[in-house]
Protein backbone atom coordinates (compact mmCIF):
# COMPACT_ATOMS: atom_id res chain seq x y z
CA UNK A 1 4.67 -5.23 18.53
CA UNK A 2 7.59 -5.67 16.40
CA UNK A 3 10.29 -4.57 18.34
CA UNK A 4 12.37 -3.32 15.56
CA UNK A 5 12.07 0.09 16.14
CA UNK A 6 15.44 2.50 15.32
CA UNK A 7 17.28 -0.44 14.64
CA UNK A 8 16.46 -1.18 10.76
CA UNK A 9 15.85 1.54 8.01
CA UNK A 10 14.40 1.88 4.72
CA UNK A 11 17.63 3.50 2.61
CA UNK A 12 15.97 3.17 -1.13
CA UNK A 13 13.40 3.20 -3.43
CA UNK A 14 12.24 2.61 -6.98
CA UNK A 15 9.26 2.80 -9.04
CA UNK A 16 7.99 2.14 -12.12
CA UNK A 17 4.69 4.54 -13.87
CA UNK A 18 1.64 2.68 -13.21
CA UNK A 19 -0.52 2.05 -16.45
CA UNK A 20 -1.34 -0.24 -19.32
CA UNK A 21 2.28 -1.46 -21.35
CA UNK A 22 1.14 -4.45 -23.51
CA UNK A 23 4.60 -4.64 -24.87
CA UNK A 24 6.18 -4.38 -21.64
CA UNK A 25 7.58 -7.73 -20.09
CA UNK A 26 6.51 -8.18 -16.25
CA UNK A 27 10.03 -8.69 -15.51
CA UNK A 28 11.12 -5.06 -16.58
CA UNK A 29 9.03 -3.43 -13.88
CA UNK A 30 10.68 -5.62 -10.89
CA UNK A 31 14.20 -5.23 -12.38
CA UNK A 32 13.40 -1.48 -13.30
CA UNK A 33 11.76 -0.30 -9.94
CA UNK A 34 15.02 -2.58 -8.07
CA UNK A 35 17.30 -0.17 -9.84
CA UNK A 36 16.14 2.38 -9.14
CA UNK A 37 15.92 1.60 -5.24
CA UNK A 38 19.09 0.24 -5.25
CA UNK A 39 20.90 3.38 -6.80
CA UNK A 40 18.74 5.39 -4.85
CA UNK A 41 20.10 3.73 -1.64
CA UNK A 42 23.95 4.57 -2.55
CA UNK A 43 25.21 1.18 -2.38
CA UNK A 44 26.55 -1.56 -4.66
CA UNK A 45 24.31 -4.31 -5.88
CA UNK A 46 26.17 -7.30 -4.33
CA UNK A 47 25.67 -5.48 -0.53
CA UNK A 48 21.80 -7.20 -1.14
CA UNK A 49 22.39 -10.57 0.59
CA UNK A 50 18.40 -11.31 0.56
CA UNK A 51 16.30 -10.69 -2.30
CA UNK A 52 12.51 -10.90 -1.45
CA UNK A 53 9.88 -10.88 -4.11
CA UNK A 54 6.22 -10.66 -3.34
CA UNK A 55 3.77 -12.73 -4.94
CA UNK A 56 2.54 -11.40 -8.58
CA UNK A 57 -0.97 -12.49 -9.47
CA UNK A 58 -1.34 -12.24 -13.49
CA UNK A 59 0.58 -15.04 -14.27
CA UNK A 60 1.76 -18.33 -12.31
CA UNK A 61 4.42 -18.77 -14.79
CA UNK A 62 6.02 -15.17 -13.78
CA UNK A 63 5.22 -15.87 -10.02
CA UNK A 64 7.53 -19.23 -10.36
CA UNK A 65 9.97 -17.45 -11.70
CA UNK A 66 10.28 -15.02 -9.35
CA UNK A 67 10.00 -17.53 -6.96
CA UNK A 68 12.96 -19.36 -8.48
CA UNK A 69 15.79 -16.27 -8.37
CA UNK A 70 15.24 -14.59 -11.80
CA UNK A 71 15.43 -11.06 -10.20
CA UNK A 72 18.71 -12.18 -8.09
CA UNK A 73 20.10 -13.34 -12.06
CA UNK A 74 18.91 -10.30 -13.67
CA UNK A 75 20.06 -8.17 -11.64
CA UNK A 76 23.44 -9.63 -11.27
CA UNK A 77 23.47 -9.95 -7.50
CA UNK A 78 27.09 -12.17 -7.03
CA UNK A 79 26.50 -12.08 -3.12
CA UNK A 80 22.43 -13.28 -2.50
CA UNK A 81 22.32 -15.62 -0.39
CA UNK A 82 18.70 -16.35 -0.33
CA UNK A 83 15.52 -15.29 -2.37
CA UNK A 84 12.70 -15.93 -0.63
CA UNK A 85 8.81 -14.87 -1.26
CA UNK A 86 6.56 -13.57 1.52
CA UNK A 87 3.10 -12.64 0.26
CA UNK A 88 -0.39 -11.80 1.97
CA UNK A 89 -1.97 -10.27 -0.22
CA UNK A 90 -2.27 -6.20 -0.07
CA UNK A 91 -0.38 -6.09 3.48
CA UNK A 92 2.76 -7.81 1.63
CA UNK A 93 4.51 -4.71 2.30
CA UNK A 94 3.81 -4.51 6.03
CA UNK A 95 4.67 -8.12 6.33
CA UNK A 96 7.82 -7.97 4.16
CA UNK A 97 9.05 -5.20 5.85
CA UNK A 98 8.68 -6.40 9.29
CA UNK A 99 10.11 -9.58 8.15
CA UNK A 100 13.18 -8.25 6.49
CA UNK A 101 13.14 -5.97 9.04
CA UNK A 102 13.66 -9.27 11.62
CA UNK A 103 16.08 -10.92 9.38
CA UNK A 104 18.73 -8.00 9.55
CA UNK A 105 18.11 -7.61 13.20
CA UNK A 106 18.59 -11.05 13.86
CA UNK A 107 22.23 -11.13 11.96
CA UNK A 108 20.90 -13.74 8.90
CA UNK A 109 20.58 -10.78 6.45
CA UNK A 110 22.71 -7.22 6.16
CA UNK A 111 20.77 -5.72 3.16
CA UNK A 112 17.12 -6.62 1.69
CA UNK A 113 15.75 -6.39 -1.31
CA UNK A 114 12.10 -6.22 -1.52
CA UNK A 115 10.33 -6.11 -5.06
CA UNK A 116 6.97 -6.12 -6.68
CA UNK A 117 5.64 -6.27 -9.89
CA UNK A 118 2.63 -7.46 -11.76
CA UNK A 119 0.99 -6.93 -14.97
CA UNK A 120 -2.83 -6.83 -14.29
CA UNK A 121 -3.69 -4.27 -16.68
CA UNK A 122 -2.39 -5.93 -19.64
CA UNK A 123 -1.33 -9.49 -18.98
CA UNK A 124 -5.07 -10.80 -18.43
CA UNK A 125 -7.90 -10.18 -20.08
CA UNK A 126 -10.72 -8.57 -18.69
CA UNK A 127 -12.87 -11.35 -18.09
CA UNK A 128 -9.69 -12.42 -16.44
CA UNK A 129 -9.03 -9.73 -14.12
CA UNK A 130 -12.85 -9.91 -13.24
CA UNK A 131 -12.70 -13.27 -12.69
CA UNK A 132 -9.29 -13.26 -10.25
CA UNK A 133 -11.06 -10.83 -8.23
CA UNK A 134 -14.17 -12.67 -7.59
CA UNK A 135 -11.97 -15.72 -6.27
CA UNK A 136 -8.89 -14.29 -4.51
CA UNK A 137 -9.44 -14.75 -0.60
CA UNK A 138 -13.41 -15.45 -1.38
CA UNK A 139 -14.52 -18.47 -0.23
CA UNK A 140 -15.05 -20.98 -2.57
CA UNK A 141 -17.47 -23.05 -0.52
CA UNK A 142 -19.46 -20.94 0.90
CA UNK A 143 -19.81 -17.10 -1.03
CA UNK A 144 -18.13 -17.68 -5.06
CA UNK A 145 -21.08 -19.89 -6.03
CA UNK A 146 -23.42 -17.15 -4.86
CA UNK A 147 -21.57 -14.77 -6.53
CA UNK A 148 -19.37 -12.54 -3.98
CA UNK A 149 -16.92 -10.36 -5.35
CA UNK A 150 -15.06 -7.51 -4.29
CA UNK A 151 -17.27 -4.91 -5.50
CA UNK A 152 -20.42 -6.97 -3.42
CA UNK A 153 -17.57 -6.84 -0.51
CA UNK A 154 -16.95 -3.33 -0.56
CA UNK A 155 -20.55 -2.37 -1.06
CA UNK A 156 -21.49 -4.69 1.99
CA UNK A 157 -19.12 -2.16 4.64
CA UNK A 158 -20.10 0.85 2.86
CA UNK A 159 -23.64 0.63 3.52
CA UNK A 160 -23.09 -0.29 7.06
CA UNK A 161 -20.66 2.18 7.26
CA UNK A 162 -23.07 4.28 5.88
CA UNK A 163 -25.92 3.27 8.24
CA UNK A 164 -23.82 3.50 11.54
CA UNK A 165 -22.15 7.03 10.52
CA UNK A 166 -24.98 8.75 8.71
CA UNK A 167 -22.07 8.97 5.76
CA UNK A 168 -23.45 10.38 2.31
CA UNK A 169 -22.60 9.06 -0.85
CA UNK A 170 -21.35 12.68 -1.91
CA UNK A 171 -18.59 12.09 1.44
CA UNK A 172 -17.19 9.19 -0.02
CA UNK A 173 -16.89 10.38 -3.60
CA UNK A 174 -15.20 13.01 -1.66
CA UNK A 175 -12.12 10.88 -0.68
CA UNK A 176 -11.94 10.07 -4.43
CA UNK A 177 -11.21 13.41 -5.21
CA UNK A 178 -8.87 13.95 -2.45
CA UNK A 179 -6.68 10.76 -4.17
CA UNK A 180 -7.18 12.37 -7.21
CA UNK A 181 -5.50 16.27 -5.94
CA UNK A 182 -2.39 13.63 -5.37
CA UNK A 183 -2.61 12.06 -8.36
CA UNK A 184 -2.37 14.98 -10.69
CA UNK A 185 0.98 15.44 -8.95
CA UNK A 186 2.29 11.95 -9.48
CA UNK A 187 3.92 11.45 -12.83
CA UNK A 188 3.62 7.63 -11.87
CA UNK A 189 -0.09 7.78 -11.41
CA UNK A 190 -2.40 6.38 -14.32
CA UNK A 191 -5.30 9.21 -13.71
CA UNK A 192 -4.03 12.81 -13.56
CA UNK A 193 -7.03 14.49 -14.67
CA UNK A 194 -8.88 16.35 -12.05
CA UNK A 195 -11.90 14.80 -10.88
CA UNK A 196 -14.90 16.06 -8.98
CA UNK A 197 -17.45 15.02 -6.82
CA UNK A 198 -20.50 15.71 -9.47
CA UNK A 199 -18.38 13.02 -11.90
CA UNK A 200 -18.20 10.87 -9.33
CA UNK A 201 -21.73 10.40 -8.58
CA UNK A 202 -22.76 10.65 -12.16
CA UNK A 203 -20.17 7.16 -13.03
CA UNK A 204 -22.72 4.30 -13.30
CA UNK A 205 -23.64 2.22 -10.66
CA UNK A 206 -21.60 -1.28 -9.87
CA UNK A 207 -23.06 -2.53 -6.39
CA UNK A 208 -25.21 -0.37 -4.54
CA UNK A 209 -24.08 2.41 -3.70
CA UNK A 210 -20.47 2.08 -5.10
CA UNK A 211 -20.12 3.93 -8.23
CA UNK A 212 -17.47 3.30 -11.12
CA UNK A 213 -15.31 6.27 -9.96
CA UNK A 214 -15.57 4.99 -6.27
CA UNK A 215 -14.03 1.43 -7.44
CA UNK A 216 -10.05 1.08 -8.35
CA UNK A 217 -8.76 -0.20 -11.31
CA UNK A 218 -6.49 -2.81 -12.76
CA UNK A 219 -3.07 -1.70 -14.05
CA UNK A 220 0.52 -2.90 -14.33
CA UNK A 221 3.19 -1.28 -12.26
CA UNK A 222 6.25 -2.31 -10.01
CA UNK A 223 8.20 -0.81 -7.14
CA UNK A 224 10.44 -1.90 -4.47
CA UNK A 225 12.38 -0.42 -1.52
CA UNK A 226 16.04 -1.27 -0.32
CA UNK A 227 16.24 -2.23 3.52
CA UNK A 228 19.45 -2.45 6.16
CA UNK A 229 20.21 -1.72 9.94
CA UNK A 230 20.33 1.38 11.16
CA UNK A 231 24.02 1.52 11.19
CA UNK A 232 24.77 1.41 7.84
CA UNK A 233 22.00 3.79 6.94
CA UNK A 234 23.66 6.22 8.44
CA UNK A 235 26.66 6.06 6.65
CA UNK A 236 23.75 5.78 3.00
CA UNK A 237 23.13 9.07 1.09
CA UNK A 238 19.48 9.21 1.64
CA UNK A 239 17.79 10.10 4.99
CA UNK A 240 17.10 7.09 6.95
CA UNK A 241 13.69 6.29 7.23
CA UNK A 242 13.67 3.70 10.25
CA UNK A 243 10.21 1.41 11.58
CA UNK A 244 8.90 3.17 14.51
CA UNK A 245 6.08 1.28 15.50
CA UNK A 246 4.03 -1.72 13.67
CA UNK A 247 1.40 -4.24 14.39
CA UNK A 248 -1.41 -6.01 13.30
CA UNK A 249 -4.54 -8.18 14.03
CA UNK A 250 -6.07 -10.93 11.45
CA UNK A 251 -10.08 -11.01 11.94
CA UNK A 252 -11.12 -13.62 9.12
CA UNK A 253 -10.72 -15.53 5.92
CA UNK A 254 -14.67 -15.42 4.50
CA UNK A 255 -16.03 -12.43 4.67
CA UNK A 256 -19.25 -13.24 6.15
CA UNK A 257 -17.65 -14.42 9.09
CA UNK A 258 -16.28 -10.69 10.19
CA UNK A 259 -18.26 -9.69 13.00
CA UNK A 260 -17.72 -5.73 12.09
CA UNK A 261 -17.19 -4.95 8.74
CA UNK A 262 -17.21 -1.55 9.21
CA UNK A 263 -14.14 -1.28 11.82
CA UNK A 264 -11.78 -4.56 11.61
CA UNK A 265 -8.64 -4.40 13.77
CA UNK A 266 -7.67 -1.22 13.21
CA UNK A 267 -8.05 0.26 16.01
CA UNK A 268 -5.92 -2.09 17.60
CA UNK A 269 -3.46 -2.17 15.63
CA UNK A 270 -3.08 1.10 15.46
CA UNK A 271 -2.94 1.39 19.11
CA UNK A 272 0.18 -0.88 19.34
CA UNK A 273 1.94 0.85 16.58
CA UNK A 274 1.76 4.16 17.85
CA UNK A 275 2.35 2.98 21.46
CA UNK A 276 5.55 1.21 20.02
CA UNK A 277 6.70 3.64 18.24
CA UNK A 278 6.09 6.63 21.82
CA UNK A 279 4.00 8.66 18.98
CA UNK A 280 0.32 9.83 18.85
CA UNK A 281 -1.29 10.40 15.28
CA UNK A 282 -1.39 14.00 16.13
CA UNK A 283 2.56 13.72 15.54
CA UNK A 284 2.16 11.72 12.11
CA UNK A 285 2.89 14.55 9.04
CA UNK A 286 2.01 12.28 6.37
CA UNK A 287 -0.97 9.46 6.16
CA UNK A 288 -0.29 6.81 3.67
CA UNK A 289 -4.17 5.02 3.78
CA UNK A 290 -5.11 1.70 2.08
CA UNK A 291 -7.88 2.60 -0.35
CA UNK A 292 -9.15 0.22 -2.74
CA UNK A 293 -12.42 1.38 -2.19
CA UNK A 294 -13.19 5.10 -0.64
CA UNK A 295 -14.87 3.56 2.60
CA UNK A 296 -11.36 2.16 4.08
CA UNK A 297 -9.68 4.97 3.35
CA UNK A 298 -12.22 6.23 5.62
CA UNK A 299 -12.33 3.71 8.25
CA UNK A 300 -8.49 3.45 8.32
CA UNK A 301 -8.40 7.39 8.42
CA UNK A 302 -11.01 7.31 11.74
CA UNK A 303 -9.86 3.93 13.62
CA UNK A 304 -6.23 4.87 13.81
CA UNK A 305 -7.14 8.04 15.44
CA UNK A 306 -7.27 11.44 13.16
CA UNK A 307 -10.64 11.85 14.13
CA UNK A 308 -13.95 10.41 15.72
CA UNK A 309 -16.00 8.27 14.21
CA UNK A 310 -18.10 9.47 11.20
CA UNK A 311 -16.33 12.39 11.07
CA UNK A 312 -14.05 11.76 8.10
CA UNK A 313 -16.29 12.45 5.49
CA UNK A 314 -16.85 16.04 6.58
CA UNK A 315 -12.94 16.31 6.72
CA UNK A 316 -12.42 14.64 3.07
CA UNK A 317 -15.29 17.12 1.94
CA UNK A 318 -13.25 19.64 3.22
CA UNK A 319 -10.65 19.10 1.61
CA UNK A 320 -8.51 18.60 4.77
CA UNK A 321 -6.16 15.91 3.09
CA UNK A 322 -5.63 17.42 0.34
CA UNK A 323 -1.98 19.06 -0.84
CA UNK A 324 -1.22 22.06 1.35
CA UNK A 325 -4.01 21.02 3.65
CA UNK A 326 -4.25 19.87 7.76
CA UNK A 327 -3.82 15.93 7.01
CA UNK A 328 -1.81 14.91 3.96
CA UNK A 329 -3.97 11.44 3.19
CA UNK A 330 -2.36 9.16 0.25
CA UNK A 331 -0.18 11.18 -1.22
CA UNK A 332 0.81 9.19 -4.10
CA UNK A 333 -2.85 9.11 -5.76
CA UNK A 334 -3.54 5.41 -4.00
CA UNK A 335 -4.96 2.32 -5.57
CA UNK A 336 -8.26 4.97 -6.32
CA UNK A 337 -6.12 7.30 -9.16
CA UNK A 338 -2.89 5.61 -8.98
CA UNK A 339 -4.46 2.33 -9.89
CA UNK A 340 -4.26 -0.83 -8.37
CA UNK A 341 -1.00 -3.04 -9.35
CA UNK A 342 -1.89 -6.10 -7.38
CA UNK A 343 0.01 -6.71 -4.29
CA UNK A 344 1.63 -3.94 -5.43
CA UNK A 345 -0.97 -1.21 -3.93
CA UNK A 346 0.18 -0.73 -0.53
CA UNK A 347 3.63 -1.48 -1.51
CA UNK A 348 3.51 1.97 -3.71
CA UNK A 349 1.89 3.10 0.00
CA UNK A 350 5.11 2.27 1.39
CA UNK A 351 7.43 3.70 -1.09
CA UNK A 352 5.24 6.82 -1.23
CA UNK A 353 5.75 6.83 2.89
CA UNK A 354 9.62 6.25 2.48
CA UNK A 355 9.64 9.04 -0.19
CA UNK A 356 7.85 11.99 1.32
CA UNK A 357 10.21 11.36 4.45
CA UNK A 358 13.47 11.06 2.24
CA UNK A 359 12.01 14.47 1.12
CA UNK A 360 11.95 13.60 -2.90
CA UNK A 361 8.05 13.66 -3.55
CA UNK A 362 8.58 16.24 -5.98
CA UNK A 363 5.95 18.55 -6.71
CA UNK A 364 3.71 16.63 -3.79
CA UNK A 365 6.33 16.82 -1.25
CA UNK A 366 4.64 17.31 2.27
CA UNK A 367 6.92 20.37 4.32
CA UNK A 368 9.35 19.36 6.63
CA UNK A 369 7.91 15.87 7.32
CA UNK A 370 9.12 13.69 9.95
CA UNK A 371 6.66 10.88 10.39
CA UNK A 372 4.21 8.57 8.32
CA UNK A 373 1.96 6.00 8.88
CA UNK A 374 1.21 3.23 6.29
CA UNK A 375 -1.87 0.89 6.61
CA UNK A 376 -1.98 -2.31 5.14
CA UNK A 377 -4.92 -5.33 4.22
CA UNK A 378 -4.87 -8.22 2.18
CA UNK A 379 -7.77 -10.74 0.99
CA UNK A 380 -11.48 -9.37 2.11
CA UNK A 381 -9.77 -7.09 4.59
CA UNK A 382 -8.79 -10.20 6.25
CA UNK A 383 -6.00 -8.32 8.53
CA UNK A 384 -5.05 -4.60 9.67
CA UNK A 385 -1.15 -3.63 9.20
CA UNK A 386 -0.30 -0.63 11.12
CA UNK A 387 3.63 1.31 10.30
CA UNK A 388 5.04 3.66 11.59
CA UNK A 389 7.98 5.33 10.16
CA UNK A 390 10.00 7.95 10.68
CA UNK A 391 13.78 9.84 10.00
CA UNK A 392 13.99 10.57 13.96
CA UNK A 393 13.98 7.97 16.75
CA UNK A 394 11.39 8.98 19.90
């Protein structure tokens, strides 16, 4: 447990559309989306006294740089007094926050800055992007030379997923569409067009029995989100979304050495959040859901506790989590129709989480919502991040 809970808020946020800008510099989508959160928040630039970057994966020249301050000079900030990268992958933005989080509460920072961007559509090729994907977190001992990937990966839990549940293929193309029903509200999501379950399971075949429609995509994209104590939030325009609850378990590095790759530590973590936090998912309004592939949305959706195991696909089929419906499930279109931006995924997640409570989702703006949780994973789903956030304190 963190044990930051009331006592640091998220007061900003920015974001950059999601999609394929060959002319666009890398650097304009961390400077833009910082901007934006830092305008959004109410307060002046130099009040960031820590700017925090996360890693960007299309280009180790970028990464250095943002390694090496160029947001803090771009920007302009005269009072940073560190810059400092935390990256793990897609739970960067559970980690970040709960570190920046811990920095304010321990008195070495007042204000964070926490940024992503990355250029993945556009600033490798293809073969690249392919190739990045099939390395990342894979081991290079023991599964690249046999050819793992992430598509192998994610086929691998699905069909035990599959096996264990009694899930249909025509369930999990169903939590495609339900992405998709957010995503045609998004103006910052890459695929608006409604999508149905027959297109789904007519999109070729990758690795049994993931389809090309069940499988993100690589785009470029930034966002970031503007993070203080809970004292000065309240004196911030926006309403303050403080951490409730968060936690998290690692369970591997190589793949083949998870013991359940259908559950992970989810339900765990998820325990400690909410338990933190003095919240059930029953409370939650909103239910921000890593989703890189349709089969952790579902996993994530049943191990933190909206339902039993191998019921989710009858609720995605449903249409339970779609807008207007019982369970709003990734709002913002996730990696699955918002596309996939790196790192950058789950920190749109937690943007998306920060925004529905600040009430300025726009045309996808849950009613009256109070409380979110945001799941995180990075590498092979080589950890669980569990947040909880929320504009009132339990």
């Amino acid at each position: 447990m963190s044990e930051l809970k009331g006592k640091v808020a998220i007061v900003g946020i920015g974001e950059v559309p999601t999609g394929r800008f060959p002319e666009t510099a890398a650097i304009y989508h961390a400077i833009e989306s910082a901007k934006q959160a830092i305008r959004d928040a109410g307060i002046d630039k130099d009040e960031i006294d820590f700017c925090m970057p996360t890693a960007s994966l299309f280009s180790p020249q970028f990464n250095t740089e943002l390694v090496t301050c160029r947001v803090v000079e771009e920007l302009g900030l005269k009072k940073c007094k560190k810059n400092c990268q935390v990256f793990s992958g897609g739970s960067s933005s559970s980690c970040g926050l709960q570190m920046a989080g811990s920095l304010i509460t321990s008195g070495v920072a007042r204000t964070v800055l926490f940024v992503h961007s990355d250029r993945l559509g556009t600033g490798v090729t293809a073969q690249g992007g392919i190739d990045l994907f099939s390395t990342a977190g894979i081991s290079a001992e023991w599964e690249v030379p046999f050819g793992q990937h992430y598509s192998s990966i994610a086929a691998l839990s699905t069909t035990r997923y599959k096996y264990e549940t009694g899930c249909t293929d025509e369930q999990l193309a169903s939590v495609c569409v339900s992405n998709r029903k957010w995503a045609e509200k998004n103006p910052n999501a890459f695929f608006r067009k409604p999508l149905t379950i027959e297109e789904v399971m007519a999109s070729k075949m990758l690795s049994t029995p993931l389809r090309a429609k069940m499988s993100n995509m690589l785009f470029d994209g930034g966002s970031a989100f503007v993070l203080t104590s809970a004292e000065r939030a309240r004196d911030l325009p926006n309403k303050p979304v403080y951490i409730l609850g968060e936690s998290g378990v690692v369970s591997h590095f190589v793949f083949s050495q998870e013991l359940d790759v259908s559950r992970f530590g989810w339900a765990k973590a998820a325990k400690e959040a909410f338990e933190e936090a003095d919240l059930t998912p029953q409370d939650m309004d909103v239910a921000e859901i890593y989703d890189s592939y349709p089969v952790y949305q579902m996993i994530g959706f049943e191990e933190l506790g909206f339902c039993e195991r191998g019921e989710a696909g009858e609720i995605f089929m449903r249409g339970e989590t779609w807008p207007g419906r019982r369970i709003p499930c990734t709002t913002d279109g996730g990696m699955l129709s918002k596309g996939h931006i790196g790192a950058g995924g789950a920190v749109s997640l937690m943007v998306e989480a920060a925004r529905q409570l600040m009430g300025k989702a726009g045309e996808r703006q849950v009613k009256d919502a109070r409380f979110a949780v945001e799941t995180a994973t990075g590498g092979t789903y080589m950890d669980a991040q569990v947040t909880i956030l929320g504009t009132e304190i339990p």
